[in-house]
Structures are given as structure tokens and as C-alpha cells.
Protein backbone atom coordinates (compact mmCIF):
# COMPACT_ATOMS: atom_id res chain seq x y z
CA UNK A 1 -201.59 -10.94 114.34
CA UNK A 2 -199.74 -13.64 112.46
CA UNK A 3 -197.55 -12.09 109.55
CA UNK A 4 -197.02 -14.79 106.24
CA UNK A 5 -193.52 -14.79 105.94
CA UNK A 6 -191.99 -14.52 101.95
CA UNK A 7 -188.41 -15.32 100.52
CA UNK A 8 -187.19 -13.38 97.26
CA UNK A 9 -185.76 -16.41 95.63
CA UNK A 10 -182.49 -14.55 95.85
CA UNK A 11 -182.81 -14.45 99.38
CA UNK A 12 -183.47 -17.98 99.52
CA UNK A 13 -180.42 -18.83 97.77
CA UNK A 14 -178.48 -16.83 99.65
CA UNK A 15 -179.95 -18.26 103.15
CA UNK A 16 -179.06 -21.54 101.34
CA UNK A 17 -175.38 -21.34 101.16
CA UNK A 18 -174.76 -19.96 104.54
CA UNK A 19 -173.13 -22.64 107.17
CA UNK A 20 -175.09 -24.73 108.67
CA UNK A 21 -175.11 -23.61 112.58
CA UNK A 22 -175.78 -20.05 111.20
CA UNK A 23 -179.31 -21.30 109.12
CA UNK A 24 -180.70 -22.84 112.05
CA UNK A 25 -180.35 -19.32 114.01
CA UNK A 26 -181.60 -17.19 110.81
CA UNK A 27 -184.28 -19.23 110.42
CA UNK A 28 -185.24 -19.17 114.51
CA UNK A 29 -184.93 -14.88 113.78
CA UNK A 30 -186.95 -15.30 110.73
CA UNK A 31 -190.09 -17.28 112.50
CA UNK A 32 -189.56 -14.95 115.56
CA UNK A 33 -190.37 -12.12 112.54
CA UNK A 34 -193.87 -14.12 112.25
CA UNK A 35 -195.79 -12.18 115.55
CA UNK A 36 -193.30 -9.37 116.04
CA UNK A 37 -191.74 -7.51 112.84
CA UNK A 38 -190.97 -4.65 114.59
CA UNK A 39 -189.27 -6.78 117.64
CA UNK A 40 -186.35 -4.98 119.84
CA UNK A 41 -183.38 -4.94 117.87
CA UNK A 42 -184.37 -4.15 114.32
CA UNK A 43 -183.51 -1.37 112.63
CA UNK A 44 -185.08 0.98 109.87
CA UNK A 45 -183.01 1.31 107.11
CA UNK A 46 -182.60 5.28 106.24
CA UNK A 47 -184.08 6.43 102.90
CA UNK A 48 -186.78 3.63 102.53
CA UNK A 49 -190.41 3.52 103.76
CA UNK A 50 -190.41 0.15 104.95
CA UNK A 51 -187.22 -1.71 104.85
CA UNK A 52 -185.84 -3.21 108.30
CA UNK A 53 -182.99 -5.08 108.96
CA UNK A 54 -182.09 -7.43 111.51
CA UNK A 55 -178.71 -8.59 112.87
CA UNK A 56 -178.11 -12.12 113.66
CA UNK A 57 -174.36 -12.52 114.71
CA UNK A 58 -172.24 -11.38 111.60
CA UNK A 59 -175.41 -11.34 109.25
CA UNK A 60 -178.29 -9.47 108.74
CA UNK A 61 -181.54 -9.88 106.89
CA UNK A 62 -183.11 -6.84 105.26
CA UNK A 63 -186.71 -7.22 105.21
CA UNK A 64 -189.78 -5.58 103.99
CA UNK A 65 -192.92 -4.89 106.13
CA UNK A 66 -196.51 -4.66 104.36
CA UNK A 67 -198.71 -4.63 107.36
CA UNK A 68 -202.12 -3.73 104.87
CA UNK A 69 -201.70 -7.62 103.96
CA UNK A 70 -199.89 -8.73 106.60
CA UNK A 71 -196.75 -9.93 104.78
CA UNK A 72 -192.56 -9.66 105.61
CA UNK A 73 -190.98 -10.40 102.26
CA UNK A 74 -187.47 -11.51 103.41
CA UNK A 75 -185.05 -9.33 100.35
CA UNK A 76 -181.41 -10.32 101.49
CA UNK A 77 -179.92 -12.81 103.60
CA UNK A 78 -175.70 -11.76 103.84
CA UNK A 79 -172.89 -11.25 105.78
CA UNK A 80 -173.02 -7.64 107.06
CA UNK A 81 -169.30 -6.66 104.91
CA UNK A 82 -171.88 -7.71 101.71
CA UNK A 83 -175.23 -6.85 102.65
CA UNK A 84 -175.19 -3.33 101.85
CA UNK A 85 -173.61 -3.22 98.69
């Protein structure tokens, strides 16, 4: 099964003004995402029914999983000293 992958235009923006070199290796996590959500490596965040994160380097996207339609709507894209706040 091939998940549709969805940006919360904060997200987006926040993908956007990372550097470079770090982009390209979000956005190779973020397709990988696509045909395994629940890949080794992510984590559940505590006190949420569906929210995952996963670390790439010194960031981490928090995620959400709706596997009814088959959609990971991408929440956060930060730097994991900001991502929790």
C-alpha cells in the first residue's frame, strides 16, 4: 500500500528554510514514509493516538498516520531543541 503524503503549510515552510544538504535528506525520509509509515526508527509520540516522529540527523518530523484513507499528513518539520515546544 502506497500512503499520499500531505504537508501542513506550516510544515512546508518550515521544511523550506532548512539548509539545503539537510532538505534533500528530509525529503529522501519523507518519500521513504510513502510504503512504510511505521518503518524502524520511528517513534510514537506519548499522549497522542497517532502522532509519530522521525529523526533525521538533528531534526525530526512529527507526523500523523490515518491508515482508513491512507494518508501521512507531515505537522512539523524542526530542529529537535524546537520541535517539541
Amino acid at each position: 500500500m502506497i500512503y499520499r503524503i500531505l504537508f501542513k503549510p506550516s510544515a512546508f515552510k518550515q521544511g523550506k528554510k532548512l539548509p539545503k544538504k539537510i532538505q534533500s535528506k528530509i525529503r529522501e525520509a519523507i518519500d521513504k514514509l510513502k510504503t512504510e509509515p511505521r518503518k524502524i526508527g520511528c517513534k510514537k509520540l506519548r499522549g497522542t493516538n497517532n502522532l509519530y516522529r522521525v529523526r533525521v540527523g538533528d531534526y525530526r518530523i512529527v507526523y500523523e498516520i490515518e491508515d482508513d484513507r491512507l494518508i501521512i499528513l507531515v505537522l512539523k518539520i524542526a530542529h529537535r531543541k524546537d520541535i517539541y515546544r
